[in-house]
C-alpha atoms as a PDB file:
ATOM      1  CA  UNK A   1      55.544  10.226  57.714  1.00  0.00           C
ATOM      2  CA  UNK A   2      52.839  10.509  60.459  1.00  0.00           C
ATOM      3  CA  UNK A   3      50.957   7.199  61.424  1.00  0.00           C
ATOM      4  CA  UNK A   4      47.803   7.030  63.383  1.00  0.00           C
ATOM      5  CA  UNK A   5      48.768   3.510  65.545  1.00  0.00           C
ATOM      6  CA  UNK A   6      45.852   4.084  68.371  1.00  0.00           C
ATOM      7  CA  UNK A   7      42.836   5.592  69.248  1.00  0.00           C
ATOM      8  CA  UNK A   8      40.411   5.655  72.035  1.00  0.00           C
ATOM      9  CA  UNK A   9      36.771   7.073  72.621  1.00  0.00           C
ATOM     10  CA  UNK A  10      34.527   7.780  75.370  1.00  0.00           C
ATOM     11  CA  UNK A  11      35.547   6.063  78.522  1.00  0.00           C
ATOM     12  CA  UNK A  12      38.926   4.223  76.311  1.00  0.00           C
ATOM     13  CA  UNK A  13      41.645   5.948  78.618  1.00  0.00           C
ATOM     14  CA  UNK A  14      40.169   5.738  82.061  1.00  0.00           C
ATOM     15  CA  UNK A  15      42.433   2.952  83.530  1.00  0.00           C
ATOM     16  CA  UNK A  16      45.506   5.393  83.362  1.00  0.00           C
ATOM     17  CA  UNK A  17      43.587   8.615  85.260  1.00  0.00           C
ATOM     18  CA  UNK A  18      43.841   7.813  89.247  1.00  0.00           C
ATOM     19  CA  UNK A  19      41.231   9.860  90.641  1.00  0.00           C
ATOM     20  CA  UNK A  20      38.417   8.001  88.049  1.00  0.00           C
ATOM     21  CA  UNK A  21      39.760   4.392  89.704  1.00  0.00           C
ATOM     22  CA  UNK A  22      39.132   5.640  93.695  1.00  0.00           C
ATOM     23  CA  UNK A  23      35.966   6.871  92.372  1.00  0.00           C
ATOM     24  CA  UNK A  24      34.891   3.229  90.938  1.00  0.00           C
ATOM     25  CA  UNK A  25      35.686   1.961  94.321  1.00  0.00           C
ATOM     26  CA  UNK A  26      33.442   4.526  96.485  1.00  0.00           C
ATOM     27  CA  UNK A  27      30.005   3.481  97.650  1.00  0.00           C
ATOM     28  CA  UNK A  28      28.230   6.029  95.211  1.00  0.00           C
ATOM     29  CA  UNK A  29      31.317   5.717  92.999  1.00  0.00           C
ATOM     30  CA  UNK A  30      31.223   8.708  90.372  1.00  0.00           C
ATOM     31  CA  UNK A  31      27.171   9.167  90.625  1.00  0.00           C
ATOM     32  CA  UNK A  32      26.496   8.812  87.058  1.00  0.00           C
ATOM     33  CA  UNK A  33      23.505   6.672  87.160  1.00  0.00           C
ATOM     34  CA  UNK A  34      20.962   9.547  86.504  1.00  0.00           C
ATOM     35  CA  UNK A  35      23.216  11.620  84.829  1.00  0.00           C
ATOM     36  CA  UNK A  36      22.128  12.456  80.846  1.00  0.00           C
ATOM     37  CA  UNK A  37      26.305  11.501  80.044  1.00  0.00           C
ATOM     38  CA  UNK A  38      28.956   9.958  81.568  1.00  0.00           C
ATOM     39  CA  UNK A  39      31.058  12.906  82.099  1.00  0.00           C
ATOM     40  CA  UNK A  40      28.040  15.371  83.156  1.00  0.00           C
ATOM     41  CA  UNK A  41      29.577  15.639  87.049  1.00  0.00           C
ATOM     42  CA  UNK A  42      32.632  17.129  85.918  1.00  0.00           C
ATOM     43  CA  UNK A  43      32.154  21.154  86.208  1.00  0.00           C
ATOM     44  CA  UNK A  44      34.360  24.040  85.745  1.00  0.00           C
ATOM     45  CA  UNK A  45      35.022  26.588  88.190  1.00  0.00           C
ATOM     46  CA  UNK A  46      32.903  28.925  86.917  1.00  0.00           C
ATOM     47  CA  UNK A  47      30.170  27.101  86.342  1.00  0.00           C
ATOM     48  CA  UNK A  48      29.631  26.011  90.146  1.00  0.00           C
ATOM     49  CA  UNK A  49      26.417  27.797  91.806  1.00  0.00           C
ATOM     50  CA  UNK A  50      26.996  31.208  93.540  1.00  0.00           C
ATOM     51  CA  UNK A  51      26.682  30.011  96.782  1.00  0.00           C
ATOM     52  CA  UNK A  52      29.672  27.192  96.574  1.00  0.00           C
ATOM     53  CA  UNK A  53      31.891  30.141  95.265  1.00  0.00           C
ATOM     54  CA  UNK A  54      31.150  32.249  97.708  1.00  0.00           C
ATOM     55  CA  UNK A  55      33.534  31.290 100.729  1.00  0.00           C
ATOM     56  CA  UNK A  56      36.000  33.616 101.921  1.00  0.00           C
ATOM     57  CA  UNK A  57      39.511  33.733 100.323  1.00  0.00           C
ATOM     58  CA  UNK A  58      37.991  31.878  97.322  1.00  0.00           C
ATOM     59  CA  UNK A  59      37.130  34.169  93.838  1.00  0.00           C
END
């Protein structure tokens, strides 16, 4: 038997990622006030501009 006990949404599971609370204590914190979602900051590699990939030694 399988039993779904707990479930979280959205921003339900930041307390237990690090980097999110020394963000929330930063002057600018994450940024997110003109952002169209929360989570619109985080990027993947490959989605960076040209120029910020770019330096030597990185691909």
């Amino acid at each position: 038997r399988i039993f779904h006990t707990y479930s979280t949404y959205a921003r339900g599971l930041e307390d237990f990622l690090g980097t999110y609370r020394f963000l929330d204590v930063l002057p600018k914190g994450r940024d997110e006030g003109d952002l169209p979602w929360t989570m619109a900051w985080l990027q993947r590699r490959d989605q960076y501009g040209a120029d910020l990939v770019s330096i030597e030694g990185i691909e």
